[in-house]
PDB file of N, CA and C in Angstrom:
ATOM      1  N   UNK A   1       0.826  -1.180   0.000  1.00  0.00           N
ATOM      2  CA  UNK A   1       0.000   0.000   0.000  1.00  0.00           C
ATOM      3  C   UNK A   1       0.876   1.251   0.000  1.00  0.00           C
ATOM      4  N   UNK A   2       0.560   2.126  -0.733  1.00  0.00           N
ATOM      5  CA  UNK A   2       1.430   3.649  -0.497  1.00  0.00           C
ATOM      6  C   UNK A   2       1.054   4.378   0.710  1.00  0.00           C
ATOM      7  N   UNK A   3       2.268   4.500   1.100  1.00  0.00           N
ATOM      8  CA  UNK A   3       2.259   5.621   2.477  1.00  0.00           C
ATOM      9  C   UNK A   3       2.435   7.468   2.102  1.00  0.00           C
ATOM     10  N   UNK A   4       0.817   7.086   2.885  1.00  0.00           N
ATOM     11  CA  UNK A   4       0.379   8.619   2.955  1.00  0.00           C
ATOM     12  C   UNK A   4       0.681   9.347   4.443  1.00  0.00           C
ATOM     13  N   UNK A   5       1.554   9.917   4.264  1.00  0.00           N
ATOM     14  CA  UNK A   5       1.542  10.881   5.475  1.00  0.00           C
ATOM     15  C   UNK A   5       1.953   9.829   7.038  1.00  0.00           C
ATOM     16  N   UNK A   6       3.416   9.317   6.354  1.00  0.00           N
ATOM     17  CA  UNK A   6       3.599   8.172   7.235  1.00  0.00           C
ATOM     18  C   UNK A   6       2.968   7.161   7.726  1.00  0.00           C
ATOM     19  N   UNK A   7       1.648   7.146   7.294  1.00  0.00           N
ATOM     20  CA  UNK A   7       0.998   5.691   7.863  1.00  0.00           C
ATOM     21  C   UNK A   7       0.842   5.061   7.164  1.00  0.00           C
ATOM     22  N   UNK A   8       0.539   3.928   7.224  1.00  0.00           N
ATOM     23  CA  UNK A   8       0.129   2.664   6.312  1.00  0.00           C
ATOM     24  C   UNK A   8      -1.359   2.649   5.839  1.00  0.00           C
ATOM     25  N   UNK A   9      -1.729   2.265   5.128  1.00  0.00           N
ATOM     26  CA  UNK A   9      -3.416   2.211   4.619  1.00  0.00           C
ATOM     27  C   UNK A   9      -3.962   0.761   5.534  1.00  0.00           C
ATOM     28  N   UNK A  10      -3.476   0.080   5.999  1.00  0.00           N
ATOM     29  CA  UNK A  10      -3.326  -1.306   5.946  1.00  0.00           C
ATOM     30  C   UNK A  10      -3.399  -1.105   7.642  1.00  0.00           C
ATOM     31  N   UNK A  11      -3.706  -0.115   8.159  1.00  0.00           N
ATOM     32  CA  UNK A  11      -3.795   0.171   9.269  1.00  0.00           C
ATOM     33  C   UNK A  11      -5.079  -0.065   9.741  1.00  0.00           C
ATOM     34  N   UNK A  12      -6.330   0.463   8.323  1.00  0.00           N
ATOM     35  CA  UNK A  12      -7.322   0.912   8.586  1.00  0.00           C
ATOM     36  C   UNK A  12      -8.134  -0.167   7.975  1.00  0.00           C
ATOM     37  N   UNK A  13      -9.275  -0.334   9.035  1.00  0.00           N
ATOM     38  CA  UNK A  13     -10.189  -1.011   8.017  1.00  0.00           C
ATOM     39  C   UNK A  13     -11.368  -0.926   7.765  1.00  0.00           C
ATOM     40  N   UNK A  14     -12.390  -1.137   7.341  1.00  0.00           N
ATOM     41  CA  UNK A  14     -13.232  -1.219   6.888  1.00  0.00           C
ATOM     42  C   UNK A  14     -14.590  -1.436   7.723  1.00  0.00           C
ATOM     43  N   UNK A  15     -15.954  -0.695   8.138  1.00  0.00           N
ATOM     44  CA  UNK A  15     -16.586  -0.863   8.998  1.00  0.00           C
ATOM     45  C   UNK A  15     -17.576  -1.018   8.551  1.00  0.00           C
ATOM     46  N   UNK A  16     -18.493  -2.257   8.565  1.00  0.00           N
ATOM     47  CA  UNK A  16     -20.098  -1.313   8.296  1.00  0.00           C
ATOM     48  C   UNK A  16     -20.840  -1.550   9.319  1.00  0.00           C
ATOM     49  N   UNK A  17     -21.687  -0.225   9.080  1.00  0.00           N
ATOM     50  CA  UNK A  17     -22.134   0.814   9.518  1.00  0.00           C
ATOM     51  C   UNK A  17     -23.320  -0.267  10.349  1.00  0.00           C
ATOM     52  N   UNK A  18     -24.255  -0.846   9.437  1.00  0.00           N
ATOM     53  CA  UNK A  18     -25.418  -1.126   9.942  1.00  0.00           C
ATOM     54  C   UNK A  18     -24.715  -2.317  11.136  1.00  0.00           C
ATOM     55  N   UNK A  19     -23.856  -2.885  11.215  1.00  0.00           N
ATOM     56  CA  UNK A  19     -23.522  -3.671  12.385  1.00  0.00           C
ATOM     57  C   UNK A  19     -23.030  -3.269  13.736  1.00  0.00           C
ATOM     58  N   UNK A  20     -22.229  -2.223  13.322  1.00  0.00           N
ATOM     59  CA  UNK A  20     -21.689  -1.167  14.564  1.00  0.00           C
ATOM     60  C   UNK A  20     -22.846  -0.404  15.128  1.00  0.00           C
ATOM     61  N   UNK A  21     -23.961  -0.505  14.872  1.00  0.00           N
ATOM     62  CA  UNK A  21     -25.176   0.115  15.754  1.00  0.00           C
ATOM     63  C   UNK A  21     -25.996  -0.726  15.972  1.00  0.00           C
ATOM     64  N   UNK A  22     -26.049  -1.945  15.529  1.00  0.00           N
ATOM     65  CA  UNK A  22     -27.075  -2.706  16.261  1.00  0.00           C
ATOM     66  C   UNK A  22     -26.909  -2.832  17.756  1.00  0.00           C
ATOM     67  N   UNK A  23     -25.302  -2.551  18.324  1.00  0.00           N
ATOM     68  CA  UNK A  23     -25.510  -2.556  19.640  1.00  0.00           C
ATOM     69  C   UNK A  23     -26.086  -1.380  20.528  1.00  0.00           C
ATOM     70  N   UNK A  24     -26.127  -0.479  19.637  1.00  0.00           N
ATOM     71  CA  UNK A  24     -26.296   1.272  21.070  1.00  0.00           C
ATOM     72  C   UNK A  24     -27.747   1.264  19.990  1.00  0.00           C
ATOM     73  N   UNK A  25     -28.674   0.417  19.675  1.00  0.00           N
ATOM     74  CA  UNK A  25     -29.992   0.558  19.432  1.00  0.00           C
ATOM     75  C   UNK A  25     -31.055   0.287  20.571  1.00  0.00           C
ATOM     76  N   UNK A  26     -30.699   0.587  21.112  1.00  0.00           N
ATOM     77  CA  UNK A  26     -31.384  -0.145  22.246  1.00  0.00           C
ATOM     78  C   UNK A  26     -32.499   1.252  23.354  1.00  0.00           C
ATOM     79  N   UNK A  27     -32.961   1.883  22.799  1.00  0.00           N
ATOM     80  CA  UNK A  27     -34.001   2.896  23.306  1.00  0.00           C
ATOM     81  C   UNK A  27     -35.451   2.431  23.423  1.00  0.00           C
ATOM     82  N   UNK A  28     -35.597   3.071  25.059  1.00  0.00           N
ATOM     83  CA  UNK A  28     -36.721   2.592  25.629  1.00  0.00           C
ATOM     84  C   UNK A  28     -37.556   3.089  25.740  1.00  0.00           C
ATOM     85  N   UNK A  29     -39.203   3.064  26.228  1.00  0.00           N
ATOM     86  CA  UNK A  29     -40.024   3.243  26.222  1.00  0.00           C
ATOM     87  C   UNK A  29     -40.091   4.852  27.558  1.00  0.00           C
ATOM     88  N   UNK A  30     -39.328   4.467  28.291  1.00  0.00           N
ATOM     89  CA  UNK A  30     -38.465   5.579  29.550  1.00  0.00           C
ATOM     90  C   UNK A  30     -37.961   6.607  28.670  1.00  0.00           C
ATOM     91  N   UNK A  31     -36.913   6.454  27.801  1.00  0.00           N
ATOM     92  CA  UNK A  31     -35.896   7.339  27.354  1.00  0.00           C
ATOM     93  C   UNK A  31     -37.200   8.319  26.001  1.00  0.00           C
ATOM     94  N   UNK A  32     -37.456   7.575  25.598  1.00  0.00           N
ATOM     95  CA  UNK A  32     -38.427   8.416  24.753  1.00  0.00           C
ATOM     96  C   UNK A  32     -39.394   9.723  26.045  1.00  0.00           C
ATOM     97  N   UNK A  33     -39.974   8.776  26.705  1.00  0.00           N
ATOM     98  CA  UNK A  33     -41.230   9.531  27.610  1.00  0.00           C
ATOM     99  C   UNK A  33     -40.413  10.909  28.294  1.00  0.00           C
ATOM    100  N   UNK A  34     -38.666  10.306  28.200  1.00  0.00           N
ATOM    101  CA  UNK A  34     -37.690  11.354  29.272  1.00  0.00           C
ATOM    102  C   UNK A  34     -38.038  12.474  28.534  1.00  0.00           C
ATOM    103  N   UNK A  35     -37.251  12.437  27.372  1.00  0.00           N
ATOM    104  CA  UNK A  35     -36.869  13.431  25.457  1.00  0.00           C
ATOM    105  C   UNK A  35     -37.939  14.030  25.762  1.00  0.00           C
ATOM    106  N   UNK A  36     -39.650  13.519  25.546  1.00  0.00           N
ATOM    107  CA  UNK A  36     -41.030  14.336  25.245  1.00  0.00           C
ATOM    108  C   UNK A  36     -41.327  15.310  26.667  1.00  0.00           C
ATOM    109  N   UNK A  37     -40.787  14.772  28.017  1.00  0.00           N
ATOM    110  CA  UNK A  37     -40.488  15.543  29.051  1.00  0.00           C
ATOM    111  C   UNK A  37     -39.557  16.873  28.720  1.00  0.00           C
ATOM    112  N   UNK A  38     -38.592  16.873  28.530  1.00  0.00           N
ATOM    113  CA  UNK A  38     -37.553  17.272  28.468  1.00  0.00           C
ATOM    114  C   UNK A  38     -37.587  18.561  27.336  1.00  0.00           C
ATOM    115  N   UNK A  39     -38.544  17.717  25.948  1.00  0.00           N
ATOM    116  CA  UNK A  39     -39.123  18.925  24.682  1.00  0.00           C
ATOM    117  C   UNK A  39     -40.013  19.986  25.548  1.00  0.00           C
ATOM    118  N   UNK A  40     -40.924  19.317  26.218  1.00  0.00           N
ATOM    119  CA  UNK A  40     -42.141  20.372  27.000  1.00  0.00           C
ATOM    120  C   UNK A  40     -41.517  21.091  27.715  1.00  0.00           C
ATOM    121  N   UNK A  41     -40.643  20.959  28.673  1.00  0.00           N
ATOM    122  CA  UNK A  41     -40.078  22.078  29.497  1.00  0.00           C
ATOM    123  C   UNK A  41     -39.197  23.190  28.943  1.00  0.00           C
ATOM    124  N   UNK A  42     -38.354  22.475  27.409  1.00  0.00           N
ATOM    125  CA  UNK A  42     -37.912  23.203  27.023  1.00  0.00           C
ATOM    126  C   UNK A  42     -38.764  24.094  26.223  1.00  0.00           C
ATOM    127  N   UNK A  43     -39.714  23.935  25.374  1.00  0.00           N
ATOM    128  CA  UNK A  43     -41.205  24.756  25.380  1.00  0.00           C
ATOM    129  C   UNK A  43     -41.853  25.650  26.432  1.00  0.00           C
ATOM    130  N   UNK A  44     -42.168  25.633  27.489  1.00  0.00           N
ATOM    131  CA  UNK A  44     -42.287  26.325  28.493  1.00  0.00           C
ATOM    132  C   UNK A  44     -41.547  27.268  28.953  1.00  0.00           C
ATOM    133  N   UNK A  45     -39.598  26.947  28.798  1.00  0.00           N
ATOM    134  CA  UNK A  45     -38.238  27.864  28.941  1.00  0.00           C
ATOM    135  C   UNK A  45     -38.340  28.855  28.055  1.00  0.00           C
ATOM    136  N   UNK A  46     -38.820  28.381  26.571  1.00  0.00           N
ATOM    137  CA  UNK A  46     -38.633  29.237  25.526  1.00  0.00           C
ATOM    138  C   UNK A  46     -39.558  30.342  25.617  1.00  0.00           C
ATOM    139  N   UNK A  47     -40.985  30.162  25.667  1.00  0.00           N
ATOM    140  CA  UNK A  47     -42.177  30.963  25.928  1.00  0.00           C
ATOM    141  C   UNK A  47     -41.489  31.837  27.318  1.00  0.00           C
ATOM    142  N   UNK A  48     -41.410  31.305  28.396  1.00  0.00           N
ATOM    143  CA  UNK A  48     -41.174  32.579  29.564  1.00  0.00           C
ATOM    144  C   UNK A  48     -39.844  33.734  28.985  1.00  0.00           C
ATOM    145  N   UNK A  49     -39.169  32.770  28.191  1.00  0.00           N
ATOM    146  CA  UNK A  49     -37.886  33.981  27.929  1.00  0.00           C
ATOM    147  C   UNK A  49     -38.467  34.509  26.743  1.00  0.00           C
ATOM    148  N   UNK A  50     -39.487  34.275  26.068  1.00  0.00           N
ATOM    149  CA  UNK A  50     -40.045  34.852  25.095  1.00  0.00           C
ATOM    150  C   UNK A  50     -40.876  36.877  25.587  1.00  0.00           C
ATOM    151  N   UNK A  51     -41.448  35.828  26.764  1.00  0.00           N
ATOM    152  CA  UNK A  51     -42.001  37.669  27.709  1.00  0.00           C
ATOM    153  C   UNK A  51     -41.042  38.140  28.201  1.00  0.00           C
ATOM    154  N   UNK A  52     -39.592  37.551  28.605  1.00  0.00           N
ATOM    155  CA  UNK A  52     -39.225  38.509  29.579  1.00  0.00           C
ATOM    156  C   UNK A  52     -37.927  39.344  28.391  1.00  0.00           C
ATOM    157  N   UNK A  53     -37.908  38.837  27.300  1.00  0.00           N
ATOM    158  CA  UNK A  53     -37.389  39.796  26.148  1.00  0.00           C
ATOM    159  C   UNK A  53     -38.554  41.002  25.735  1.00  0.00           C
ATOM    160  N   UNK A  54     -39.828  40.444  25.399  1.00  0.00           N
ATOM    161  CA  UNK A  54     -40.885  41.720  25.251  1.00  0.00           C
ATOM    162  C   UNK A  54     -41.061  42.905  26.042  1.00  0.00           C
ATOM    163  N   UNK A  55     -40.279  42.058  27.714  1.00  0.00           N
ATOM    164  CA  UNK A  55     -41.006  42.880  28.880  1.00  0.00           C
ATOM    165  C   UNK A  55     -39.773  43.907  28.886  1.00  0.00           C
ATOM    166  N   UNK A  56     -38.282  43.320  28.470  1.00  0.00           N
ATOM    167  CA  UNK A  56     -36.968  43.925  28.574  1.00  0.00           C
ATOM    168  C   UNK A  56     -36.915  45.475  28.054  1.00  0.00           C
ATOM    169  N   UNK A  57     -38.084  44.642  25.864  1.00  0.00           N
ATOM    170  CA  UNK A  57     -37.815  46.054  25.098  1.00  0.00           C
ATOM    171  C   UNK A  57     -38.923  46.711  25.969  1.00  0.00           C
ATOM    172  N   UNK A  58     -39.499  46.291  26.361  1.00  0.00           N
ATOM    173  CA  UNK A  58     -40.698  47.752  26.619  1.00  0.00           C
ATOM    174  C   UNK A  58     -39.857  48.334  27.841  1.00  0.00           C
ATOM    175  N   UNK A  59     -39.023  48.019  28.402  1.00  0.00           N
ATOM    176  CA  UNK A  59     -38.142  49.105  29.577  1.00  0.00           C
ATOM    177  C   UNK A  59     -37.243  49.921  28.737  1.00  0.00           C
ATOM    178  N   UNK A  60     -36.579  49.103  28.035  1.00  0.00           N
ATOM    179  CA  UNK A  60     -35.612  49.822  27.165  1.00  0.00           C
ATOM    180  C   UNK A  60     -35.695  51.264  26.681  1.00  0.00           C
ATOM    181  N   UNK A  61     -37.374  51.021  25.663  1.00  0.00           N
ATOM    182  CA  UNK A  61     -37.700  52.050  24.839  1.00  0.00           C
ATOM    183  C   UNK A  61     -38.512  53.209  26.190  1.00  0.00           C
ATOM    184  N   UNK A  62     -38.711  52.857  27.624  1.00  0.00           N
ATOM    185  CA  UNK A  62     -39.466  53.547  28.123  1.00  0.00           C
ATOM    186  C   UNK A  62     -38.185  54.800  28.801  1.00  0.00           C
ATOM    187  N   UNK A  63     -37.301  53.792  29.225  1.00  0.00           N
ATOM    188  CA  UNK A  63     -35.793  54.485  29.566  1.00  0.00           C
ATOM    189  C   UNK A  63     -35.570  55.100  28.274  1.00  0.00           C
ATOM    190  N   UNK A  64     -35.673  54.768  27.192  1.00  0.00           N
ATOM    191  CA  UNK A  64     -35.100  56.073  26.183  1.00  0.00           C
ATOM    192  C   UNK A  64     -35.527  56.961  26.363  1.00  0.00           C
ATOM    193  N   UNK A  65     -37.048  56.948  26.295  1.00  0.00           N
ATOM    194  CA  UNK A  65     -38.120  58.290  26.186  1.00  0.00           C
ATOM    195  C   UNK A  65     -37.745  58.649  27.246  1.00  0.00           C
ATOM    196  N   UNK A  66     -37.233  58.276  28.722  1.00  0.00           N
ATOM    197  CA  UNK A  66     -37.619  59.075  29.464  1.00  0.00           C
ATOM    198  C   UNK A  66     -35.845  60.018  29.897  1.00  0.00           C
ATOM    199  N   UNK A  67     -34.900  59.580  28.896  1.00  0.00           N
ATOM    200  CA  UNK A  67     -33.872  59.792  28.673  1.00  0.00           C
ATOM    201  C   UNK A  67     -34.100  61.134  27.952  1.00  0.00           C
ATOM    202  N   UNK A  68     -34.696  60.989  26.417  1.00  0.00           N
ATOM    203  CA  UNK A  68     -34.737  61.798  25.717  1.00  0.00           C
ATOM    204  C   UNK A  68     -35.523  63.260  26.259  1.00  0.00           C
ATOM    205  N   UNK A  69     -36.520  62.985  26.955  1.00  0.00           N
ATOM    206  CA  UNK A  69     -37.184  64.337  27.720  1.00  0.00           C
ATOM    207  C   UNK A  69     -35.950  64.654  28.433  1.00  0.00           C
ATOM    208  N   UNK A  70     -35.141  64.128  29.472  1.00  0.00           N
ATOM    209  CA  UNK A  70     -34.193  64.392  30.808  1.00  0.00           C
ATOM    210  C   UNK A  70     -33.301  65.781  29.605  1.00  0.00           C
ATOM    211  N   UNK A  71     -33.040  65.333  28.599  1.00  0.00           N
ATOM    212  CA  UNK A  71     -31.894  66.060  27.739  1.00  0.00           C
ATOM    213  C   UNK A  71     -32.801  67.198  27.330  1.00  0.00           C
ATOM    214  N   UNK A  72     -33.970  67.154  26.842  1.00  0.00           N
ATOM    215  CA  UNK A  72     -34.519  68.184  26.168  1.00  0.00           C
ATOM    216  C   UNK A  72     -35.133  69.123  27.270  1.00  0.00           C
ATOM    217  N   UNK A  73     -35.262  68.997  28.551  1.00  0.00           N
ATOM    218  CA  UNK A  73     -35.094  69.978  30.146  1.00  0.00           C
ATOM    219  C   UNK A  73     -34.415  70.475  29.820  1.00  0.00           C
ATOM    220  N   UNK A  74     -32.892  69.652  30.090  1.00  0.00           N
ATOM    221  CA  UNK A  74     -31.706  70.301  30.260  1.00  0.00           C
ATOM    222  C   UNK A  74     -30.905  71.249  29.151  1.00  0.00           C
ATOM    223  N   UNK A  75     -31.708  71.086  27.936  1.00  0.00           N
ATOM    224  CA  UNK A  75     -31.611  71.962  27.152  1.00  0.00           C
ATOM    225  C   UNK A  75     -32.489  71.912  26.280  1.00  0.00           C
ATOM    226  N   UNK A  76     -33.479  72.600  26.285  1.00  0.00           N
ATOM    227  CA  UNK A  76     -34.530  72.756  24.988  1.00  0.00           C
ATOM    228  C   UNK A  76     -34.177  72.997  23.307  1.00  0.00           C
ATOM    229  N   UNK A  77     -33.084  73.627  22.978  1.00  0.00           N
ATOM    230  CA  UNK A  77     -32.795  73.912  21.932  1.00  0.00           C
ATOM    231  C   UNK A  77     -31.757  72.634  21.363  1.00  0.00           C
ATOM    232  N   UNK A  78     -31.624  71.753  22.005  1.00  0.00           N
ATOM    233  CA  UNK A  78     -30.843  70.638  21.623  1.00  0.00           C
ATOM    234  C   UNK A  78     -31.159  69.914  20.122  1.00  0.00           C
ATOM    235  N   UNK A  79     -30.413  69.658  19.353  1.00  0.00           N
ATOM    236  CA  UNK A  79     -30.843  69.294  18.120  1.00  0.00           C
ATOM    237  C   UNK A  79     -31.035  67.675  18.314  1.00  0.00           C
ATOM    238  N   UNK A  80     -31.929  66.938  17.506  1.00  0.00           N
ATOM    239  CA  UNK A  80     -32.161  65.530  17.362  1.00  0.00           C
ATOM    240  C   UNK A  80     -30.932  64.975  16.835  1.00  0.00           C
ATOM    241  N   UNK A  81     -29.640  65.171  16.121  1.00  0.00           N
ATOM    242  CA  UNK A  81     -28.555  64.348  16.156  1.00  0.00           C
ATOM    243  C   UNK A  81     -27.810  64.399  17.449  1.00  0.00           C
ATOM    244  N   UNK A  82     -27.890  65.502  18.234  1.00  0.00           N
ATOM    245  CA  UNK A  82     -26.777  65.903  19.394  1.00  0.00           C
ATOM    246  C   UNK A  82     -27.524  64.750  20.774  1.00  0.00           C
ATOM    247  N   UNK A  83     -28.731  64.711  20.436  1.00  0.00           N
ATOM    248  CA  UNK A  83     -29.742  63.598  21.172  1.00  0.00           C
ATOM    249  C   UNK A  83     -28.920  62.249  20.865  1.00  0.00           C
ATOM    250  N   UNK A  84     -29.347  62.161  20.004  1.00  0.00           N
ATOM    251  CA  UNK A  84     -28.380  60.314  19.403  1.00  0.00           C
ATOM    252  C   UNK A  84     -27.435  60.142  19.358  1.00  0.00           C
ATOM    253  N   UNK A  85     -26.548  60.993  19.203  1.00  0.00           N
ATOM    254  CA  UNK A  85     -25.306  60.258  19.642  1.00  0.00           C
ATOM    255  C   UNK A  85     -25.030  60.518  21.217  1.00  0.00           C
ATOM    256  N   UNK A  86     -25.794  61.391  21.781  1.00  0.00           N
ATOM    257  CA  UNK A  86     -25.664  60.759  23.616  1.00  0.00           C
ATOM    258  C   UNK A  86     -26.274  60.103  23.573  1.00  0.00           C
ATOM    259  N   UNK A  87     -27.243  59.536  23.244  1.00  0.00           N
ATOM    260  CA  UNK A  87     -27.828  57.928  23.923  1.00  0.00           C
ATOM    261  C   UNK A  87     -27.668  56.936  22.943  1.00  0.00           C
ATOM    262  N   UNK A  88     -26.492  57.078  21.766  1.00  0.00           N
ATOM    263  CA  UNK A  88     -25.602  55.831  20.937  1.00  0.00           C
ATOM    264  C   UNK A  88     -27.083  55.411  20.276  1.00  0.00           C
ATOM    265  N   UNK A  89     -27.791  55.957  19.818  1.00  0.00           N
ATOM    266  CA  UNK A  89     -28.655  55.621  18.786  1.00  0.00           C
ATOM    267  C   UNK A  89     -28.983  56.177  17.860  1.00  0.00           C
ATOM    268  N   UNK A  90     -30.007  55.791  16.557  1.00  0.00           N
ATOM    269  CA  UNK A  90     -30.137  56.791  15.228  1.00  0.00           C
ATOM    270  C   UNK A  90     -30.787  57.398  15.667  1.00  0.00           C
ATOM    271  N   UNK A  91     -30.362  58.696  14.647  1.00  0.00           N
ATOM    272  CA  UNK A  91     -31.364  60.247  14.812  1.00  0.00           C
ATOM    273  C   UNK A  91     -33.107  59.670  14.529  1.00  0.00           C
ATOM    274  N   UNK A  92     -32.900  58.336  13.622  1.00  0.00           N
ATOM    275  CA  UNK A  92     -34.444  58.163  13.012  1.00  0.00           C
ATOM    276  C   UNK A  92     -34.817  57.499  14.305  1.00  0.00           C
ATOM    277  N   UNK A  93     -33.924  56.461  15.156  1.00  0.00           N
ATOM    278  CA  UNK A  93     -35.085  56.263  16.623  1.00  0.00           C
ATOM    279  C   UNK A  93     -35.288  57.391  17.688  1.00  0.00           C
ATOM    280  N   UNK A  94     -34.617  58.617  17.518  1.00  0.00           N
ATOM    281  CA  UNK A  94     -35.031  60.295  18.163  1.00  0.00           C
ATOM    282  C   UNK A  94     -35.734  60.512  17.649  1.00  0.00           C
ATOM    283  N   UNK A  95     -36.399  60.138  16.273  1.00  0.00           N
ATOM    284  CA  UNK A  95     -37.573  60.824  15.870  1.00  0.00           C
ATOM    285  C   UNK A  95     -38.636  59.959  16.135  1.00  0.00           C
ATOM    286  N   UNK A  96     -38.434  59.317  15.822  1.00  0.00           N
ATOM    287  CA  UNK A  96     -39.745  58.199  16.172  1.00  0.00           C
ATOM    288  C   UNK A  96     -40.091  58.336  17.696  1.00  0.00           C
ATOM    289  N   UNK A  97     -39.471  57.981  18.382  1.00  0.00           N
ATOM    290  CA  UNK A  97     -39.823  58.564  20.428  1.00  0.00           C
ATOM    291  C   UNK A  97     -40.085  59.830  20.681  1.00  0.00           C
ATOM    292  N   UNK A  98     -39.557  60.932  19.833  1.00  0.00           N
ATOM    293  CA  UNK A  98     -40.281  62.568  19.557  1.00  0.00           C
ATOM    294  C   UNK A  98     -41.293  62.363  19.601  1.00  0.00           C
ATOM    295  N   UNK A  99     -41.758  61.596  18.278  1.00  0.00           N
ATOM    296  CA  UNK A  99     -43.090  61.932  17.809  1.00  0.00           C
ATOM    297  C   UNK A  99     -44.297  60.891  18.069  1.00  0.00           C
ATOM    298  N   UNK A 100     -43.873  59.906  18.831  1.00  0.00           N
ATOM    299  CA  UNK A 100     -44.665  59.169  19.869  1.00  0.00           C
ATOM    300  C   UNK A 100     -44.867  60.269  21.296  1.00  0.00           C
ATOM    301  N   UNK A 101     -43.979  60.553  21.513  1.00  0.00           N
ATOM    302  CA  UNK A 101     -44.259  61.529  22.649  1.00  0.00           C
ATOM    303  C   UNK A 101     -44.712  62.907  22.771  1.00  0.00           C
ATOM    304  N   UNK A 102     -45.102  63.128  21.285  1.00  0.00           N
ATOM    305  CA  UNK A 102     -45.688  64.322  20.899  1.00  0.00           C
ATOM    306  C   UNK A 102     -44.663  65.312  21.204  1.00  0.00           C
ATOM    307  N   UNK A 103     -43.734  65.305  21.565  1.00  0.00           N
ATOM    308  CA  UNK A 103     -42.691  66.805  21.969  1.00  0.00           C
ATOM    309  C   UNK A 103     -42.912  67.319  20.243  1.00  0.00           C
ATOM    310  N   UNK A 104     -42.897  68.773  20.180  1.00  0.00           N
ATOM    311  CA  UNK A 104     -42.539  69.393  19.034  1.00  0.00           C
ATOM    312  C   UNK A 104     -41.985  70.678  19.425  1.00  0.00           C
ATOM    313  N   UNK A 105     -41.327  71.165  17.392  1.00  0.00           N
ATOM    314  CA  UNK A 105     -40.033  71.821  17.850  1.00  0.00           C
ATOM    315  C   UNK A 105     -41.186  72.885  17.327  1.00  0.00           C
ATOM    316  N   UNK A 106     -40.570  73.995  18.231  1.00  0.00           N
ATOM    317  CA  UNK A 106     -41.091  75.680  17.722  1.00  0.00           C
ATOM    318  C   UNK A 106     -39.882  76.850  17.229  1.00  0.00           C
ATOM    319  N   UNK A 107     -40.315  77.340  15.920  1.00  0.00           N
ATOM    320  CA  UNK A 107     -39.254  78.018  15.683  1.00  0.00           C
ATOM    321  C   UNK A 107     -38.529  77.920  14.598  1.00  0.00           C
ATOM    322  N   UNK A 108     -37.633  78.488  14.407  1.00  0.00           N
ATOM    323  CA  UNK A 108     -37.099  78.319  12.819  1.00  0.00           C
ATOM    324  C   UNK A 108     -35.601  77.144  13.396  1.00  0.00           C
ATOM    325  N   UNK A 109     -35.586  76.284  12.477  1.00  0.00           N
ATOM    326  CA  UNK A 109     -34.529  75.185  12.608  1.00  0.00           C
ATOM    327  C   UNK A 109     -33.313  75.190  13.649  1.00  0.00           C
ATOM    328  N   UNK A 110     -32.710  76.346  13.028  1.00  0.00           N
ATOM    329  CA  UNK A 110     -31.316  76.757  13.761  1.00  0.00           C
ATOM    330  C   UNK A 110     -31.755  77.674  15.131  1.00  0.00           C
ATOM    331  N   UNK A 111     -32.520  78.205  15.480  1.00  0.00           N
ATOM    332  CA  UNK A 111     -32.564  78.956  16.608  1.00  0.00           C
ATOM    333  C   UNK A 111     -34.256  78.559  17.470  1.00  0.00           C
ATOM    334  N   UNK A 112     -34.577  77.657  16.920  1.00  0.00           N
ATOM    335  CA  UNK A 112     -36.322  77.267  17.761  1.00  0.00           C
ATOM    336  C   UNK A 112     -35.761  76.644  18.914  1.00  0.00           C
ATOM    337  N   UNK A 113     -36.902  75.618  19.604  1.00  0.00           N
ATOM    338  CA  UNK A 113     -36.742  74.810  20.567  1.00  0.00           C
ATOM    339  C   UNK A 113     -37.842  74.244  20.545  1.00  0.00           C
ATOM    340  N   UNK A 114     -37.733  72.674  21.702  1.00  0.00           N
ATOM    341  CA  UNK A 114     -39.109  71.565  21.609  1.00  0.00           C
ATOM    342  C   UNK A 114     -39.736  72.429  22.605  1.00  0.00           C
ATOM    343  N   UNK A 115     -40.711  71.805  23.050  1.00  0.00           N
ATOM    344  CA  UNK A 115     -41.972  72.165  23.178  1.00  0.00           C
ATOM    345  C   UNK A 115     -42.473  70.678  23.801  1.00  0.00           C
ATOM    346  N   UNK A 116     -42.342  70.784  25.082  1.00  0.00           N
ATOM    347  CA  UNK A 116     -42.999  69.638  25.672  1.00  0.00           C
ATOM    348  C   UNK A 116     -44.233  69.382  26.247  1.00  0.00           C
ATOM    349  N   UNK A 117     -45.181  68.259  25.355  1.00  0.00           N
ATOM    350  CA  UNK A 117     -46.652  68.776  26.324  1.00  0.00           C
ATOM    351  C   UNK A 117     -46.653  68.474  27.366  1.00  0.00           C
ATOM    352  N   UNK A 118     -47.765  69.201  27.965  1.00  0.00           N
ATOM    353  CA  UNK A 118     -48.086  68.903  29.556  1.00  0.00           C
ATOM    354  C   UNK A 118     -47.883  67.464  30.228  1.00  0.00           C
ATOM    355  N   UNK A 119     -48.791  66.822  29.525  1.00  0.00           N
ATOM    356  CA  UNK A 119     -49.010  65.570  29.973  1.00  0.00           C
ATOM    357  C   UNK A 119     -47.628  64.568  30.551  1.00  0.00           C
ATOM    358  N   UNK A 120     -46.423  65.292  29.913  1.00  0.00           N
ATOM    359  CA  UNK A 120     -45.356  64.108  30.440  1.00  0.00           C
ATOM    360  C   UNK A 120     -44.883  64.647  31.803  1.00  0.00           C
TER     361      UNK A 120
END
């Protein structure tokens, strides 16, 4: 036989397949019932971490908004890019939480300011 990569071919032999598993075939009526246990709970794991990601974004986006007012106090004339990059997000999710939160700007571009309604 030619030697590949220092070994011999003649080393190796030949297996089949369907005989080398007739021994680890051996699954029971237990081990199944375990698996269909084992699928359901992991069903149940998935669903609870399913709410507590929904429940996460709805803090997330509530801490933005309530981020984005804290800045527009502290300075009313603040522009919507100078907003996003302090809170490391796009100017388009400053606009979208603006205008969910009804804040609007008064004034001509360069020299107006928001305008926060009452209600917050």
């Amino acid at each position: 036989m030619k030697q590949l990569y220092g070994s011999s071919l003649e080393n190796f032999r030949p297996i089949n397949l369907g005989e080398e598993m007739k021994g680890n075939a051996s699954i029971t009526n237990a081990d199944v019932a375990q698996n269909e246990d084992n699928v359901a709970q992991n069903e149940d794991d998935v669903a609870q971490n399913e709410g507590n990601v929904a429940q996460n974004e709805g803090n997330v986006a509530q801490n933005l908004d309530n981020r984005i007012i804290q800045l527009i106090e502290s300075n009313s004339a603040i522009k919507r890019d100078a907003i996003a990059k302090q809170l490391s997000v796009s100017k388009k999710t400053v606009e979208r939480h603006i205008k969910v939160l009804g804040i609007k700007w008064d004034g001509h571009p360069k020299t107006g300011h928001w305008i926060l309604p009452e209600k917050l």
